[in-house]
N, C-alpha and C. Protein backbone atom coordinates (compact mmCIF):
# COMPACT_ATOMS: atom_id res chain seq x y z
N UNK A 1 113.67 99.68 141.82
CA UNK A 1 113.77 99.88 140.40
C UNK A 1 113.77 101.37 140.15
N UNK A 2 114.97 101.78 139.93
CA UNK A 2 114.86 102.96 139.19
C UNK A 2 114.74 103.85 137.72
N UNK A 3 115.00 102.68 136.68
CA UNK A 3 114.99 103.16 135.35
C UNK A 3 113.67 103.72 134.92
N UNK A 4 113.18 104.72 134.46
CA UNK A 4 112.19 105.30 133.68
C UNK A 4 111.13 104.13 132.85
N UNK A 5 110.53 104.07 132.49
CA UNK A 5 109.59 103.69 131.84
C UNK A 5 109.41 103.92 130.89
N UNK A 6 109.89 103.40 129.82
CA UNK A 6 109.49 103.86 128.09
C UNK A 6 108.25 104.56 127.74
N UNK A 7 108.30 105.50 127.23
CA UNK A 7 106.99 106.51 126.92
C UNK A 7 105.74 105.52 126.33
N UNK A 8 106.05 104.44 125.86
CA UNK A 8 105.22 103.90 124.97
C UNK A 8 103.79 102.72 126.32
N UNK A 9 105.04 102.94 127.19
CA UNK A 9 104.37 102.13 128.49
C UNK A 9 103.81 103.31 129.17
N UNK A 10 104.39 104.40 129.39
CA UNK A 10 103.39 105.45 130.25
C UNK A 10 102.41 105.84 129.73
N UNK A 11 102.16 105.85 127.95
CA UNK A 11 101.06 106.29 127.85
C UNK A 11 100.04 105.07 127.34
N UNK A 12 100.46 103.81 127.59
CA UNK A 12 99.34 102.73 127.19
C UNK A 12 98.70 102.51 128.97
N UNK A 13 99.70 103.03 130.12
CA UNK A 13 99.40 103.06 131.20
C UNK A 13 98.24 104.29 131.84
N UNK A 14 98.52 105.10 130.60
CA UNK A 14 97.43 106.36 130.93
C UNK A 14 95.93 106.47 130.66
N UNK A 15 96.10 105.35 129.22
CA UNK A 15 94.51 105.25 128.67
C UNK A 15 94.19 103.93 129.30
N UNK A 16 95.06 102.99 130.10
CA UNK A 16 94.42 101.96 130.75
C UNK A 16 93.64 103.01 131.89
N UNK A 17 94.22 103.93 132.63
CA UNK A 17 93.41 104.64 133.78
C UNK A 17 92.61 105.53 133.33
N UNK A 18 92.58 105.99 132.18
CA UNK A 18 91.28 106.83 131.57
C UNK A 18 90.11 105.98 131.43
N UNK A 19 90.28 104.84 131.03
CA UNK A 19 89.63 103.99 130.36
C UNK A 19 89.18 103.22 131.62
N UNK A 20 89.50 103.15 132.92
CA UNK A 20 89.04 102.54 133.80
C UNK A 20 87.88 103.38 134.46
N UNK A 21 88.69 105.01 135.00
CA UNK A 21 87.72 106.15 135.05
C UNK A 21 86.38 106.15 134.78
N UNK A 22 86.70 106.26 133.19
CA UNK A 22 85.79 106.74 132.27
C UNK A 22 84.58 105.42 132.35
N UNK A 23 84.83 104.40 132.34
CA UNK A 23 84.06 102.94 132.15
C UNK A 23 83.13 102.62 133.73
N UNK A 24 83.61 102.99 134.89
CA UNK A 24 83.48 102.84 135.69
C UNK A 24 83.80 101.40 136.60
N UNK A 25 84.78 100.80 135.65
CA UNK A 25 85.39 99.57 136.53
C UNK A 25 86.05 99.47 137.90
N UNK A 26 87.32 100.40 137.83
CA UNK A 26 87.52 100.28 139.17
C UNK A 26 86.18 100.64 140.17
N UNK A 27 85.36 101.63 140.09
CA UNK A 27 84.40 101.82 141.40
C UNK A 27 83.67 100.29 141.48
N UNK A 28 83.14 99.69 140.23
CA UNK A 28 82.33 98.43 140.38
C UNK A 28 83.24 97.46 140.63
N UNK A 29 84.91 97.27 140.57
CA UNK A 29 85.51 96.01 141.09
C UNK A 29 85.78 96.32 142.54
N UNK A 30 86.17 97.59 143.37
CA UNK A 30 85.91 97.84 145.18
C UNK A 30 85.16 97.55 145.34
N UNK A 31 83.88 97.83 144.59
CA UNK A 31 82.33 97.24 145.71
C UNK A 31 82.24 96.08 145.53
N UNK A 32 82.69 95.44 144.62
CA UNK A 32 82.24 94.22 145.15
C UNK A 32 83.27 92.95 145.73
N UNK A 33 84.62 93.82 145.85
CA UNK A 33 85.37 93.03 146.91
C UNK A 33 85.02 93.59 148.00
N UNK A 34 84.87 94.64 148.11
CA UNK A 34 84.27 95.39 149.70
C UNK A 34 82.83 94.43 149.99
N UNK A 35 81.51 94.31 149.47
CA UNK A 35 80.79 93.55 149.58
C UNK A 35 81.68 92.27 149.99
N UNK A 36 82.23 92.06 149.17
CA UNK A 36 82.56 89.59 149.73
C UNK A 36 83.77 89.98 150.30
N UNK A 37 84.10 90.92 150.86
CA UNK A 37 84.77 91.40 152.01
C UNK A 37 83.87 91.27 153.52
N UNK A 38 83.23 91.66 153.31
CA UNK A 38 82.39 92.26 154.21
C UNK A 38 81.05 90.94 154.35
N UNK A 39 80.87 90.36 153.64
CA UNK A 39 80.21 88.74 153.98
C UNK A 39 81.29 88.31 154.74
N UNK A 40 82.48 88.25 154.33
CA UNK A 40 83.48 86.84 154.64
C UNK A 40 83.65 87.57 156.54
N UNK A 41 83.91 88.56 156.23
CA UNK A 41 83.69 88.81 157.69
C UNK A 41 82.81 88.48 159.06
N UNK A 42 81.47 89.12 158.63
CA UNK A 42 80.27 88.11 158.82
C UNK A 42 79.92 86.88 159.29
N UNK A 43 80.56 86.06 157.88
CA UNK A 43 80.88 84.45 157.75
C UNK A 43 81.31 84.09 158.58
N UNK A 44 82.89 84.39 158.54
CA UNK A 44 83.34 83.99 159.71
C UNK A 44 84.36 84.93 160.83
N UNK A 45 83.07 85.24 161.61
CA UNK A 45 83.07 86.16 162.26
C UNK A 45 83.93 85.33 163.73
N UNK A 46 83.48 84.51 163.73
CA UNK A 46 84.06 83.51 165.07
C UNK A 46 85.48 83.06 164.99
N UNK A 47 86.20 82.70 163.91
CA UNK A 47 87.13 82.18 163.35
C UNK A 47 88.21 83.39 163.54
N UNK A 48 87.56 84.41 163.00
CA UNK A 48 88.55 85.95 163.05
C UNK A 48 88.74 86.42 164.45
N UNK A 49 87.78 86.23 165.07
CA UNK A 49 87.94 86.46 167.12
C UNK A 49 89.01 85.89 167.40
N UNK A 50 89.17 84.41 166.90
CA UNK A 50 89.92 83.58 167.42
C UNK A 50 91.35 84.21 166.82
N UNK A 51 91.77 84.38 166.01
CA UNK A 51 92.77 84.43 165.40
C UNK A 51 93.33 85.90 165.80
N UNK A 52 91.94 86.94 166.07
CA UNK A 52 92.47 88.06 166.73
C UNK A 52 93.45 87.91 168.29
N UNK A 53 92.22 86.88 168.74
CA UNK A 53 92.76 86.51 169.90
C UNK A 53 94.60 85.85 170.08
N UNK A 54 94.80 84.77 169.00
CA UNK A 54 95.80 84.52 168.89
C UNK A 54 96.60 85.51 168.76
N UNK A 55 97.03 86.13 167.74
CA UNK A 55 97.64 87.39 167.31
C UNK A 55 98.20 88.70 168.63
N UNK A 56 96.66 88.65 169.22
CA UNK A 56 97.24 89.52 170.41
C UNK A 56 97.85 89.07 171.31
N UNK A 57 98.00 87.49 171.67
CA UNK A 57 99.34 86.36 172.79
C UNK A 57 100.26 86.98 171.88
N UNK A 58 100.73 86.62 170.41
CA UNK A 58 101.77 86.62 170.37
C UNK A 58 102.22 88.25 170.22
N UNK A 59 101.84 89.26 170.03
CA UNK A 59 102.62 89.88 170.25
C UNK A 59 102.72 90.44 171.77
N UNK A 60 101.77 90.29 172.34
CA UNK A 60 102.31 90.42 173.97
C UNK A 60 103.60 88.71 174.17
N UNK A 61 103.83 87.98 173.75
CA UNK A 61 105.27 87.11 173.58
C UNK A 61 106.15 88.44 173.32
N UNK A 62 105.92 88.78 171.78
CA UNK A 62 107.02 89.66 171.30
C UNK A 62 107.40 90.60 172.50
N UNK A 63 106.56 91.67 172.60
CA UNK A 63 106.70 92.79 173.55
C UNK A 63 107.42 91.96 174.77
N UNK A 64 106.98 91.10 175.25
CA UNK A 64 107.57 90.36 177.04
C UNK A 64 109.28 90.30 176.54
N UNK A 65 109.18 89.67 175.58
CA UNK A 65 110.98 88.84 175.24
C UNK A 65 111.92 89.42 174.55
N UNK A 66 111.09 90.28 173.45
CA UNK A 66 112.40 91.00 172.84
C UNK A 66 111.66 92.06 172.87
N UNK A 67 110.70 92.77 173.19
CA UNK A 67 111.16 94.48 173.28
C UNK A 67 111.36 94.71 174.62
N UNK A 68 111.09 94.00 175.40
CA UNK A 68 110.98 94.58 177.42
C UNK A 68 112.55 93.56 177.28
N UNK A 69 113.04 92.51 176.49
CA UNK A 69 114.67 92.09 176.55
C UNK A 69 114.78 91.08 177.81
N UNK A 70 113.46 90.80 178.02
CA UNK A 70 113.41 89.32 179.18
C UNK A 70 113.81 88.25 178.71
N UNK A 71 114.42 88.21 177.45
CA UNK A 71 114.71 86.99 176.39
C UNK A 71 115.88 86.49 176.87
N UNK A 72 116.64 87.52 177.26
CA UNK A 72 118.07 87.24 177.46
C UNK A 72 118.24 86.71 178.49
């Protein structure tokens, strides 16, 4: 998208970020996805091994077949 933005949107877009600043919302809505970020991790801490684990087969698949080209 390249067209400009009507002035009337950049500046209702400016006092939305003053107004977030100034209020202190954004810092209090990161912490507390960072917090139930950071439980869910925790939580399920076993589940994410696993899936790490998965994740790293397949891209050692990827790397074996199509970047080393053993596919062919």
């Amino acid at each position: 998208m390249t067209a400009k933005a009507p002035a009337d949107e950049i500046e209702t877009a400016m006092i939305d970020v003053e107004c977030r600043n100034e209020s202190g919302y954004d810092t209090a809505y990161f912490s507390a996805v960072g917090e139930e970020q950071e439980r869910l991790v925790s939580e399920y801490s076993d589940a994410l091994q696993e899936v790490e684990q998965s994740m790293r087969g397949i891209q050692q698949a990827i790397n074996f077949y199509v970047i080393e080209g053993q596919g062919r």
